[in-house]
N, C-alpha and C. Protein backbone atom coordinates (compact mmCIF):
# COMPACT_ATOMS: atom_id res chain seq x y z
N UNK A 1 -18.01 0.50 12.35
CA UNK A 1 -17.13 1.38 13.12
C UNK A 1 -17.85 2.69 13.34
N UNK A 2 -17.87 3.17 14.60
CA UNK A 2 -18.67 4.29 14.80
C UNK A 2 -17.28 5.46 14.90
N UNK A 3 -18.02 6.70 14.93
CA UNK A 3 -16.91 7.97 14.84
C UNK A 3 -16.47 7.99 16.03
N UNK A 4 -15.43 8.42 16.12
CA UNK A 4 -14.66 8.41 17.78
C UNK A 4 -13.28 9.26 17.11
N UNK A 5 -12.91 10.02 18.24
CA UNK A 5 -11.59 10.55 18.33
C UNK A 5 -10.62 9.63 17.79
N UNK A 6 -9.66 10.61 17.27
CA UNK A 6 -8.95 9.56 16.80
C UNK A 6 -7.95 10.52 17.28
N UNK A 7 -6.73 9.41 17.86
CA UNK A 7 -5.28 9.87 18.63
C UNK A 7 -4.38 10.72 17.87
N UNK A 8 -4.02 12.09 18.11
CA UNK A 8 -3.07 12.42 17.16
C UNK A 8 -1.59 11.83 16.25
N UNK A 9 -1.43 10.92 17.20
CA UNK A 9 -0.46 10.24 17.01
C UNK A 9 -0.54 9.38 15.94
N UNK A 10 -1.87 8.15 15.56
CA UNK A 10 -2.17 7.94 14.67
C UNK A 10 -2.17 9.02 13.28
N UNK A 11 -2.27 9.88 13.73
CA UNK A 11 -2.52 10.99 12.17
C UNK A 11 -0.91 10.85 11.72
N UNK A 12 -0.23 11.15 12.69
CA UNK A 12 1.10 11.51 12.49
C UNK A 12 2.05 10.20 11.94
N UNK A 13 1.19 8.71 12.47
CA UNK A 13 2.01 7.53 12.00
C UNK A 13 1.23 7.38 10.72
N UNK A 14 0.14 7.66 10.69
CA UNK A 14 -0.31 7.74 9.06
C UNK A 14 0.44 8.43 7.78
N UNK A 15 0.50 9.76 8.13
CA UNK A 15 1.19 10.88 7.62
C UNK A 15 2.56 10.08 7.04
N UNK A 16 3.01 10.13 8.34
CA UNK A 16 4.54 9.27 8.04
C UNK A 16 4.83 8.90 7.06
N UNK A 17 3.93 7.66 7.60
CA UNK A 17 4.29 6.57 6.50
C UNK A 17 3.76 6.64 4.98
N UNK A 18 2.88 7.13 4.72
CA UNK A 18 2.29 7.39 3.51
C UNK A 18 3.02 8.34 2.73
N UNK A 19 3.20 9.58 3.31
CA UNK A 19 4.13 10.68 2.70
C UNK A 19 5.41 9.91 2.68
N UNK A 20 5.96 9.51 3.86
CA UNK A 20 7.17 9.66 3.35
C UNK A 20 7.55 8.05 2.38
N UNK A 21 6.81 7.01 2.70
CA UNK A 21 6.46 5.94 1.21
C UNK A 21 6.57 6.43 -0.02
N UNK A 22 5.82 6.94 -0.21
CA UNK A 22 5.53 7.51 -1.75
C UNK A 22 6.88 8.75 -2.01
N UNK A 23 7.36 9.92 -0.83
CA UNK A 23 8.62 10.22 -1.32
C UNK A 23 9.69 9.21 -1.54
N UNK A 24 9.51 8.17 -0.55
CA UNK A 24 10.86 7.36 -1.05
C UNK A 24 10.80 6.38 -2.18
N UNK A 25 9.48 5.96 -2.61
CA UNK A 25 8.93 5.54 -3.71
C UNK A 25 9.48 6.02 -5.17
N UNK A 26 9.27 7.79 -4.91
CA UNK A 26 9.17 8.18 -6.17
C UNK A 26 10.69 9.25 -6.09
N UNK A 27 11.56 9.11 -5.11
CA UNK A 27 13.07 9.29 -5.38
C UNK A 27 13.51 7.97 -6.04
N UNK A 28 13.13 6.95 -5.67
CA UNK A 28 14.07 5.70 -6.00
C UNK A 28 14.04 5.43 -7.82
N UNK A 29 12.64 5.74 -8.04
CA UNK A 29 12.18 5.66 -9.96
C UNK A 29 13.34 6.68 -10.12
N UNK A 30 12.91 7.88 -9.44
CA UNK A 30 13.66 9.40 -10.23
C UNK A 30 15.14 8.61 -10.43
N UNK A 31 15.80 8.52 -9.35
CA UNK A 31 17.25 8.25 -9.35
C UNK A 31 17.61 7.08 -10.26
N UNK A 32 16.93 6.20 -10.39
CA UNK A 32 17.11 4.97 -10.98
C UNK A 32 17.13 5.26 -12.33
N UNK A 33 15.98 6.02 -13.03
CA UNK A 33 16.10 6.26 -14.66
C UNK A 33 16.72 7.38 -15.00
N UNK A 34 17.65 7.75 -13.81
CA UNK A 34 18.43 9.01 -14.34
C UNK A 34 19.96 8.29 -14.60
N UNK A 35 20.02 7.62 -13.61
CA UNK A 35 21.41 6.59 -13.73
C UNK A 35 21.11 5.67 -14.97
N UNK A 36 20.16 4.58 -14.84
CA UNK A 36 20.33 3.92 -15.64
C UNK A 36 19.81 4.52 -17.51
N UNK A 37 19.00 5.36 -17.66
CA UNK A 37 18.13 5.77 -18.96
C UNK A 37 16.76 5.27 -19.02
N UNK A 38 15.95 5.69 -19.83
CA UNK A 38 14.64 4.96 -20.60
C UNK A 38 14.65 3.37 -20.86
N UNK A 39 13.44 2.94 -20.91
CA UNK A 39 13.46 1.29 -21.04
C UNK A 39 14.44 0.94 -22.22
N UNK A 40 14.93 0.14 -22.52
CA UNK A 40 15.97 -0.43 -23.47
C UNK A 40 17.34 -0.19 -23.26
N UNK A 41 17.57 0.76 -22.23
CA UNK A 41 19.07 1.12 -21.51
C UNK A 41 19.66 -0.40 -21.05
N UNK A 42 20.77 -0.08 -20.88
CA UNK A 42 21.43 -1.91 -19.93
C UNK A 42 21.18 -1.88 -18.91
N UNK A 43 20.65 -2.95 -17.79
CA UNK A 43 20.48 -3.23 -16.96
C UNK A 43 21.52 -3.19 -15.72
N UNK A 44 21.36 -2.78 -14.75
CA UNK A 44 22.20 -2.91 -13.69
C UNK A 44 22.12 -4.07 -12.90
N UNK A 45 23.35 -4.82 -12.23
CA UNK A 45 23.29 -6.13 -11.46
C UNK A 45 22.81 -5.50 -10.13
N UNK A 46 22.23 -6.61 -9.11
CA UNK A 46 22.74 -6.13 -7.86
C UNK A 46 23.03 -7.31 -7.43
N UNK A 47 22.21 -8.68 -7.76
CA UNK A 47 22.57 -9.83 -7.17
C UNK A 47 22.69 -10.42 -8.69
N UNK A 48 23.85 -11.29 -9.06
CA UNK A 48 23.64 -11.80 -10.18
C UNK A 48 23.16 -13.38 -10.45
N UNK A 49 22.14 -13.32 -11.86
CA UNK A 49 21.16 -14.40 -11.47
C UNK A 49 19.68 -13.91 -11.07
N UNK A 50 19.52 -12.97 -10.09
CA UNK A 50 18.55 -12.92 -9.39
C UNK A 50 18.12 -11.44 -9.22
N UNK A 51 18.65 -10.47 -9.06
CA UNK A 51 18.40 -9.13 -9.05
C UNK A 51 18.71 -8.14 -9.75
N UNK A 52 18.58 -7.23 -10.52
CA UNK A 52 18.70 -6.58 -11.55
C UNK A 52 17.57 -4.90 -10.89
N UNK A 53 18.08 -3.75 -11.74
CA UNK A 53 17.60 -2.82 -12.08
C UNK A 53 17.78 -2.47 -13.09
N UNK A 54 16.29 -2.78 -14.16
CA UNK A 54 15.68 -2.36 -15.41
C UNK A 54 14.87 -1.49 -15.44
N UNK A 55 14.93 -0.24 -16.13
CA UNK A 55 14.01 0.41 -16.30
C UNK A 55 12.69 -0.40 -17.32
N UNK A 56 11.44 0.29 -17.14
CA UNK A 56 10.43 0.32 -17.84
C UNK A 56 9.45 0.84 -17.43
N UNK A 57 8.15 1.06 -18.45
CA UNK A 57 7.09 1.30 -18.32
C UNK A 57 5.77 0.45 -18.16
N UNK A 58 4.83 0.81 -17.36
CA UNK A 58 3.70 0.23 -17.18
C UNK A 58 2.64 0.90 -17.11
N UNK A 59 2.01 0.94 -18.21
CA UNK A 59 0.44 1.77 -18.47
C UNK A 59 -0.73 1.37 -17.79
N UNK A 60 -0.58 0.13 -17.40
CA UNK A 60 -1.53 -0.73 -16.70
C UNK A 60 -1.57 -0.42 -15.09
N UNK A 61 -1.73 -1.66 -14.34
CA UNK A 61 -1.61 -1.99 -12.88
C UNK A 61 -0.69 -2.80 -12.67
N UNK A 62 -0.52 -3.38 -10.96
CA UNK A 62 0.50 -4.30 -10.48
C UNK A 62 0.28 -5.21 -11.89
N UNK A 63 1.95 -6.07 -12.00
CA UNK A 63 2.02 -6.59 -12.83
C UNK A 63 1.93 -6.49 -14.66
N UNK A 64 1.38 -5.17 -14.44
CA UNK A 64 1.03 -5.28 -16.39
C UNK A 64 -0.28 -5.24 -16.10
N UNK A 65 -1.46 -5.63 -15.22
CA UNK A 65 -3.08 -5.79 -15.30
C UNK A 65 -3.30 -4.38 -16.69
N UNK A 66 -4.09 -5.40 -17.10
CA UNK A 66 -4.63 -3.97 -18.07
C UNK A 66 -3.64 -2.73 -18.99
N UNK A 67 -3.03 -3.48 -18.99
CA UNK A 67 -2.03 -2.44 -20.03
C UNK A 67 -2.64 -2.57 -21.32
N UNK A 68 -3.50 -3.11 -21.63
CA UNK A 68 -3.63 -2.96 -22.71
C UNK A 68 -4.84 -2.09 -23.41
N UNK A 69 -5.60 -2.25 -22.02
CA UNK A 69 -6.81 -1.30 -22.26
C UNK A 69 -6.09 0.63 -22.32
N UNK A 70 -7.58 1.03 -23.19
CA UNK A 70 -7.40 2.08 -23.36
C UNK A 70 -7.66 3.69 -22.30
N UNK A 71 -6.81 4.60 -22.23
CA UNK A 71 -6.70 4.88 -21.14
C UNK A 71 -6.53 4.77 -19.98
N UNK A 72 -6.18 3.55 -19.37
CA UNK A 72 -5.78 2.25 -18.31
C UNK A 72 -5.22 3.19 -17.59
N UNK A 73 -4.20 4.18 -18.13
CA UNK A 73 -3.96 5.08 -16.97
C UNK A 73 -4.37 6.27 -15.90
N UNK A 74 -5.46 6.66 -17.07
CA UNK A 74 -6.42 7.45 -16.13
C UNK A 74 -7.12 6.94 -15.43
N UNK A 75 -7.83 5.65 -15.80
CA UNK A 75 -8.60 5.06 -14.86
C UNK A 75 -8.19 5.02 -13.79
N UNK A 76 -6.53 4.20 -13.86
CA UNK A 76 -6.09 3.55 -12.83
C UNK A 76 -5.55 5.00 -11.37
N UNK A 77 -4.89 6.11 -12.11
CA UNK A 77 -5.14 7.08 -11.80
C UNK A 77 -6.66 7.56 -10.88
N UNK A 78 -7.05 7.93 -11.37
CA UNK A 78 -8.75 8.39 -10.99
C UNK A 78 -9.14 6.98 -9.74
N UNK A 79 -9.02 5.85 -9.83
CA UNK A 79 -8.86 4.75 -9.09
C UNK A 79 -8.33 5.26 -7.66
N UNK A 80 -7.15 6.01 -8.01
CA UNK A 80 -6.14 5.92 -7.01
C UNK A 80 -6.77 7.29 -5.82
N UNK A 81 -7.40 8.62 -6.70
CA UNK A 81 -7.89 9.11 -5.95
C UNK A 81 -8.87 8.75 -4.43
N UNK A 82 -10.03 8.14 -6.03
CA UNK A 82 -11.20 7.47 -4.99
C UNK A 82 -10.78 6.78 -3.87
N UNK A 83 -9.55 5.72 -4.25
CA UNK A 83 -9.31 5.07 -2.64
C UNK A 83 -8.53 5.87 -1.73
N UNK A 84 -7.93 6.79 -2.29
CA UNK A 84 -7.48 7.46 -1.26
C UNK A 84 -8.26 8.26 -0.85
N UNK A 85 -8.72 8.82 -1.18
CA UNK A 85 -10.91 9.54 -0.35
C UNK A 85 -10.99 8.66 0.69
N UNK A 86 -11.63 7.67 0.51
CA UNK A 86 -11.94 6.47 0.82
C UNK A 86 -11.11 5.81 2.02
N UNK A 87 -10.24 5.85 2.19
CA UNK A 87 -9.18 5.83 3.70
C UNK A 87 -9.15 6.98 4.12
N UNK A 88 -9.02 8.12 3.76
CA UNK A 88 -9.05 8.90 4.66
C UNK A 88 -10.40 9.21 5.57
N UNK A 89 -11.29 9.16 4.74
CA UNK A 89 -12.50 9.09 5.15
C UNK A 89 -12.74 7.76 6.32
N UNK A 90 -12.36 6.95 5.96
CA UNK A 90 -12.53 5.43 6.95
C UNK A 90 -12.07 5.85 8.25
N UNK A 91 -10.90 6.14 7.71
CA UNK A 91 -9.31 6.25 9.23
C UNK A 91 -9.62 7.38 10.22
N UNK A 92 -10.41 8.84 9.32
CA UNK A 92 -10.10 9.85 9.97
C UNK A 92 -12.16 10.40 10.55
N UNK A 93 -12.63 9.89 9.60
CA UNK A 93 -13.77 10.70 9.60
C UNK A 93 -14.82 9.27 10.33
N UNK A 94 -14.40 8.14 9.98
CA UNK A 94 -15.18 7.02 10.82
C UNK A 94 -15.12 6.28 11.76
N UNK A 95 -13.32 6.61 12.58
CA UNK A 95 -12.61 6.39 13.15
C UNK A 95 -12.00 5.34 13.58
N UNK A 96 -11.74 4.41 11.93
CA UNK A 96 -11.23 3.20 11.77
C UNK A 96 -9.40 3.67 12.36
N UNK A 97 -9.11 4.57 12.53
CA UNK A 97 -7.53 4.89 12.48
C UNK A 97 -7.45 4.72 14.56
N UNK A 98 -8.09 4.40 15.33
CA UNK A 98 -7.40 3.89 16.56
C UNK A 98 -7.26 2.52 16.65
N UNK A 99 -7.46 1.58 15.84
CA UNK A 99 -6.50 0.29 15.36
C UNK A 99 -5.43 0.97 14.49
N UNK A 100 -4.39 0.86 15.52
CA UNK A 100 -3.27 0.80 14.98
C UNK A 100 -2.47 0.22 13.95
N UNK A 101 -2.88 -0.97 13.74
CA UNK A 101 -2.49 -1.92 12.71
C UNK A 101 -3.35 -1.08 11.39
N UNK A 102 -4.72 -1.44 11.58
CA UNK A 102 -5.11 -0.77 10.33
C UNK A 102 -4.46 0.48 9.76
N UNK A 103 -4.59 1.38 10.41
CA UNK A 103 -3.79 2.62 10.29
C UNK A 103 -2.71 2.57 9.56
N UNK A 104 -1.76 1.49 9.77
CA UNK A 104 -0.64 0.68 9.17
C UNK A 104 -0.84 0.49 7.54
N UNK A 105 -1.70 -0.42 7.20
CA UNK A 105 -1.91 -0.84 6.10
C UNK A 105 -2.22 -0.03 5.49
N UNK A 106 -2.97 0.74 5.68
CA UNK A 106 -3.50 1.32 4.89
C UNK A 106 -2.72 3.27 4.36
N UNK A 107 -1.71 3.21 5.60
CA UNK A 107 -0.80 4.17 5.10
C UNK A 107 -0.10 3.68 4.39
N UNK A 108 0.33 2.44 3.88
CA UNK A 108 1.07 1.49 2.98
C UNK A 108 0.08 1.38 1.91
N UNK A 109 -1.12 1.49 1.59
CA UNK A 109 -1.62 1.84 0.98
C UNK A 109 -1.81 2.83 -0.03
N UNK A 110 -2.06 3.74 0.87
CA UNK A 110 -2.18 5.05 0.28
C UNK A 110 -0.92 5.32 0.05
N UNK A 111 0.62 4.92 0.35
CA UNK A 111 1.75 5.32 -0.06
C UNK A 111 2.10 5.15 -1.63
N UNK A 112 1.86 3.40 -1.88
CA UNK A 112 2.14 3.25 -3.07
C UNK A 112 0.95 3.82 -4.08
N UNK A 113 -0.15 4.10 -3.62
CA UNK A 113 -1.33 4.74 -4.72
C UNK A 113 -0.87 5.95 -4.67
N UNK A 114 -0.21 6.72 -4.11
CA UNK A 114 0.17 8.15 -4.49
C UNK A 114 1.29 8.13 -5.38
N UNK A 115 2.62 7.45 -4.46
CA UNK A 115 3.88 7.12 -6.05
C UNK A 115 2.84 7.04 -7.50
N UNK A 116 2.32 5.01 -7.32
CA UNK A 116 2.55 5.45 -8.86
C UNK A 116 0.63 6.46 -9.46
N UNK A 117 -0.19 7.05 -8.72
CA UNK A 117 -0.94 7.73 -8.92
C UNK A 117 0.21 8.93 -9.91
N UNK A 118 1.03 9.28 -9.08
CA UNK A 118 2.11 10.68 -9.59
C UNK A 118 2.38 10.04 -11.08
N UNK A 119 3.44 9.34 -11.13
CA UNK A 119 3.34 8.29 -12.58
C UNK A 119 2.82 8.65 -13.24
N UNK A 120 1.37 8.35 -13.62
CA UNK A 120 -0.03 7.92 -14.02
C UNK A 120 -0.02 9.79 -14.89
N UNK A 121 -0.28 10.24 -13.66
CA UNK A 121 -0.53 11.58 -13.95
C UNK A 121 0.40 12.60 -14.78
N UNK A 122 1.57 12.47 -14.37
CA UNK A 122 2.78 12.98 -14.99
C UNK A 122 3.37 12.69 -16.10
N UNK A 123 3.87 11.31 -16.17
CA UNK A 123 4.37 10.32 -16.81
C UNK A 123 3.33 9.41 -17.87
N UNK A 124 2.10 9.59 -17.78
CA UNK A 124 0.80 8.76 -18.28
C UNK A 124 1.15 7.13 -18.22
N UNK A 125 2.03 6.87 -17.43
CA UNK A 125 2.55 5.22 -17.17
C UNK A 125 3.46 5.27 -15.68
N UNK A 126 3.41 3.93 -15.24
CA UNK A 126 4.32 4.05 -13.85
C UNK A 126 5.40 4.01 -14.18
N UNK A 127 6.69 4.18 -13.52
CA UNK A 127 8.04 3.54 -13.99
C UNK A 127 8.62 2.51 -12.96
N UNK A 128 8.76 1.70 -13.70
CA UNK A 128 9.22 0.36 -13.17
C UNK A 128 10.56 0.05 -13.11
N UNK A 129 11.27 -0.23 -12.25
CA UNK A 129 13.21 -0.92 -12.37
C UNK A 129 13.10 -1.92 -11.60
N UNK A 130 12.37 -2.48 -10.26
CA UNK A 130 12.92 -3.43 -9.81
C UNK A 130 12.96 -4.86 -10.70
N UNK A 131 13.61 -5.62 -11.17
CA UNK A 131 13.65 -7.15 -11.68
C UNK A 131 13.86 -7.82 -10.75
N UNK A 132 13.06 -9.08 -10.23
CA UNK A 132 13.55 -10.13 -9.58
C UNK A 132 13.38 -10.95 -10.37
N UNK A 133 13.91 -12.12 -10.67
CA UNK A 133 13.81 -13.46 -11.24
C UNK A 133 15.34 -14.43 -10.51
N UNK A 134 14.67 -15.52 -10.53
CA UNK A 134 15.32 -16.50 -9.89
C UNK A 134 16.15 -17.49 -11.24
N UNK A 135 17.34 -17.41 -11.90
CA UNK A 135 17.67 -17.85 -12.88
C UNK A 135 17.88 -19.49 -12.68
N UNK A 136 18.39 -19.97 -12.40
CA UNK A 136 18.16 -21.32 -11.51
C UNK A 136 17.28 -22.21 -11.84
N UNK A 137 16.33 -21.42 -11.38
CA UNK A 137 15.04 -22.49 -11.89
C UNK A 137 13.71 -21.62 -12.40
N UNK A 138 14.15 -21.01 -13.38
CA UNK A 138 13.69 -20.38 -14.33
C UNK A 138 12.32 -19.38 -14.11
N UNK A 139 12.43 -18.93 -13.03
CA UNK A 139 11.69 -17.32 -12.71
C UNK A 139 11.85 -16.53 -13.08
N UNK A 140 10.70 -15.85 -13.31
CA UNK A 140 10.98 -14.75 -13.67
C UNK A 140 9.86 -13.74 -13.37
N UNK A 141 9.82 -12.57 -12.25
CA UNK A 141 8.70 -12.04 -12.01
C UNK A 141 8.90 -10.24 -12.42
N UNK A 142 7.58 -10.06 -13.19
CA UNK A 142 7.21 -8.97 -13.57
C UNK A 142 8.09 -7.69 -13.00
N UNK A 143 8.70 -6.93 -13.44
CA UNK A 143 9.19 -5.82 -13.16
C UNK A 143 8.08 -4.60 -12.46
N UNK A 144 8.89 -4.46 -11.15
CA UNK A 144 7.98 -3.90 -10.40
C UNK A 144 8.77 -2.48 -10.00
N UNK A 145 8.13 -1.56 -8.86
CA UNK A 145 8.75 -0.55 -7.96
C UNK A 145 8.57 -0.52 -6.18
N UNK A 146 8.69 0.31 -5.75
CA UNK A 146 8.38 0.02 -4.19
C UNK A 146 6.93 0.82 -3.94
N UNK A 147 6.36 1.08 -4.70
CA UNK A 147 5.05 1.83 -4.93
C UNK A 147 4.34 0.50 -4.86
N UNK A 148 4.41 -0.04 -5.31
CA UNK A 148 3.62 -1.84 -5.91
C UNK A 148 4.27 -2.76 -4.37
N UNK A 149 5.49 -2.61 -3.81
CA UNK A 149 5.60 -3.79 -2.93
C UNK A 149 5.06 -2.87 -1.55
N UNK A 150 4.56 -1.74 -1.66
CA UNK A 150 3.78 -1.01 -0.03
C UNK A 150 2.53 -1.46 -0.66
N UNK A 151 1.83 -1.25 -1.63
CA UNK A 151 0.81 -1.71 -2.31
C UNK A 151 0.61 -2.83 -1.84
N UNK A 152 1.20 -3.76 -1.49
CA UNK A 152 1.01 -5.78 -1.29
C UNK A 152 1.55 -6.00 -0.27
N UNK A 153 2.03 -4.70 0.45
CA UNK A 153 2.55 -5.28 1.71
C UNK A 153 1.23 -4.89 2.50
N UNK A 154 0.57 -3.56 2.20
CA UNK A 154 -0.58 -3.25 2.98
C UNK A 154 -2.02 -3.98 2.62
N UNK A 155 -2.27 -4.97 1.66
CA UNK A 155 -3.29 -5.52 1.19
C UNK A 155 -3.07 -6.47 2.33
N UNK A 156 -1.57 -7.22 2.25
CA UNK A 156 -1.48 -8.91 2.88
C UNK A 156 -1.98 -8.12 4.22
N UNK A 157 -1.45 -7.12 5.07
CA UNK A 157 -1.60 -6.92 6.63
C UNK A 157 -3.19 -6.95 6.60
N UNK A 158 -4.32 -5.94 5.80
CA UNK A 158 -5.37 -5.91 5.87
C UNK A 158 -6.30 -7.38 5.58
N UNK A 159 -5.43 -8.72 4.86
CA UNK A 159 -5.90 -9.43 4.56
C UNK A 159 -5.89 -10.76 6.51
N UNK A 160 -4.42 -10.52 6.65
CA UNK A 160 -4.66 -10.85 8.01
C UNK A 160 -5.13 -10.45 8.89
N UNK A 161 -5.54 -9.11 9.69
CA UNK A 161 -6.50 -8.58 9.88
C UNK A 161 -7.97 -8.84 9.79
N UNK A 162 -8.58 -9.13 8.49
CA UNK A 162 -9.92 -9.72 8.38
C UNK A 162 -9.83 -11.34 8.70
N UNK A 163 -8.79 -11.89 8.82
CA UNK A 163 -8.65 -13.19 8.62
C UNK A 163 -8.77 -13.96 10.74
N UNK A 164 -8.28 -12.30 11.43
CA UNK A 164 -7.72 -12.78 12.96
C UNK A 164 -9.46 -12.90 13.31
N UNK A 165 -9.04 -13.75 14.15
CA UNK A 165 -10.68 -13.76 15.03
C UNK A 165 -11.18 -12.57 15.58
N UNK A 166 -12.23 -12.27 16.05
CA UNK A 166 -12.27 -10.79 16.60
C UNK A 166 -12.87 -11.46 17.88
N UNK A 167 -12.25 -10.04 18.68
CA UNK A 167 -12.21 -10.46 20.19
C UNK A 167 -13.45 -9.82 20.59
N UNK A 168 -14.31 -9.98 21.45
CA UNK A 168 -15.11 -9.25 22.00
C UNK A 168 -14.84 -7.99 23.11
N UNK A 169 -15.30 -6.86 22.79
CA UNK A 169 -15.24 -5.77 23.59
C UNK A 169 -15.31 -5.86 24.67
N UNK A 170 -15.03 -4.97 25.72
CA UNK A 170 -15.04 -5.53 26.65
C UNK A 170 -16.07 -5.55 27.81
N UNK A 171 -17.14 -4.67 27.34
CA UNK A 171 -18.38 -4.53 27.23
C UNK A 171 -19.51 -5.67 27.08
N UNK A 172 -19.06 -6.16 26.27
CA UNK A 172 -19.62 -7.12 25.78
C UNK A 172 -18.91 -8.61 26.41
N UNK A 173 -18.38 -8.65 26.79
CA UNK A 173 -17.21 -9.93 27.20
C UNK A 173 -18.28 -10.40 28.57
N UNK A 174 -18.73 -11.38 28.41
CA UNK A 174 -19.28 -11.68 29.93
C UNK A 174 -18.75 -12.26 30.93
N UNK A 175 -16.93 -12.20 31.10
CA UNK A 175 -16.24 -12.71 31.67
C UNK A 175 -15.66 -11.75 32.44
N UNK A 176 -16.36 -10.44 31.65
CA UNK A 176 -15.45 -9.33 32.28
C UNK A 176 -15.88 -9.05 33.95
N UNK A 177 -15.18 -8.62 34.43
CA UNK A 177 -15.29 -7.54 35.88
C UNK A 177 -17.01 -7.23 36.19
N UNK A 178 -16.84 -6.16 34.99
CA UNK A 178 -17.61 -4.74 35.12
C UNK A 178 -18.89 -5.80 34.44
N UNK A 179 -19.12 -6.44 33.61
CA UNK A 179 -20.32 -7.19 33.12
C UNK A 179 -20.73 -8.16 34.10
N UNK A 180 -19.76 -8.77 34.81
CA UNK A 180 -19.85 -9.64 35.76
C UNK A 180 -20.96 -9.08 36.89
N UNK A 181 -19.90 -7.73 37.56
CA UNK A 181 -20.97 -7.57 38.84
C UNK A 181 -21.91 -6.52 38.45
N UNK A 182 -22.40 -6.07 37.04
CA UNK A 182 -23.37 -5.48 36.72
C UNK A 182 -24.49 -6.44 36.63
N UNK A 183 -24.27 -7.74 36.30
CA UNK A 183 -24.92 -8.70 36.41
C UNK A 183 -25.62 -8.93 37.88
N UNK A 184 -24.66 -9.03 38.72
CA UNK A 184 -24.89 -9.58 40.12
C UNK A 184 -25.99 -8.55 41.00
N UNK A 185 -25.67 -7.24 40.70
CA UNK A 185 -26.09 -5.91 40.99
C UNK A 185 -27.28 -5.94 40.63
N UNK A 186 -28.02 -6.75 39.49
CA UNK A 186 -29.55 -6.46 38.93
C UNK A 186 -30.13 -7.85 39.32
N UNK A 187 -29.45 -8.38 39.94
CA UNK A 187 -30.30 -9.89 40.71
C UNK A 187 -31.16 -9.99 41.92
């Protein structure tokens, strides 16, 4: 990707979504462990069987990764900086941010690495309430937040993304117009 202008508008759908992700990220923990308490409080229903808000903690990454290692939170912390360097730098300074889509992901990105980055830093652990588990047929998945599901929502978009075919420029397209009778023009 070479440097090129990048649309203000992109800055502003970046901005958006990233700031305001991670505010709504890190109202939803606040409000949640103020209603419900610290981990070991009772759980709230929302769907019963299947949805719940539990508080807890996670020193680690998505899922628990590494909770057990030491300092796991600074790392993961300090982690969170670098990639956020690291997109901004891509989006703004290399001018990966006029794909729109990318721009996307990766403000979903940087949303949930700032929530639980704040965590990390404040808290020296993330705070976790969402529970899903499927009682039925005996699920049960890791207690998460919405910091972690912008986190996996912006990996999967970037993962389809590398996955779409890439089209040729249009420059490059020898079907095009302008390649066509530039062609014809040097015959």
């Amino acid at each position: 990707m070479t440097k090129g202008a990048v649309p203000l508008g992109r800055v502003v759908l970046f901005l958006a979504i990233a700031l305001g992700g991670a505010a709504f990220d890190l109202t939803t923990k606040s409000r949640v462990f103020a209603s419900l308490g610290e981990p070991g409080s009772p759980s709230r229903t929302i769907i019963p069987d299947v949805l719940e808000f539990q508080t807890n903690y996670n020193p680690g990454a998505l899922w628990g990764f590494a909770r057990t290692w030491q300092h796991s939170s600074k790392v993961f912390a300090g982690l969170s900086v670098v990639a956020g360097f690291a997109i901004v730098y891509w989006l703004f300074v290399r001018g990966a941010a006029v794909d729109a889509r990318l721009t996307v992901a990766l403000a979903l990105i940087m949303a949930g690495a700032i929530g639980n980055c704040y965590d990390r830093l404040v808290f020296g652990r993330v705070r976790d309430f969402v529970h899903f588990h499927i009682d039925r047929i005996n699920f049960d998945c890791a207690i998460f937040n919405f910091a972690d599901n912008m986190l996996v929502a912006g990996a999967l978009v970037l993962m389809v993304l590398a996955l779409r075919p890439e089209r040729p420029a249009p420059e490059d397209d020898p079907t095009s117009p302008s390649v066509s009778e530039g062609a014809a023009q040097a015959s």
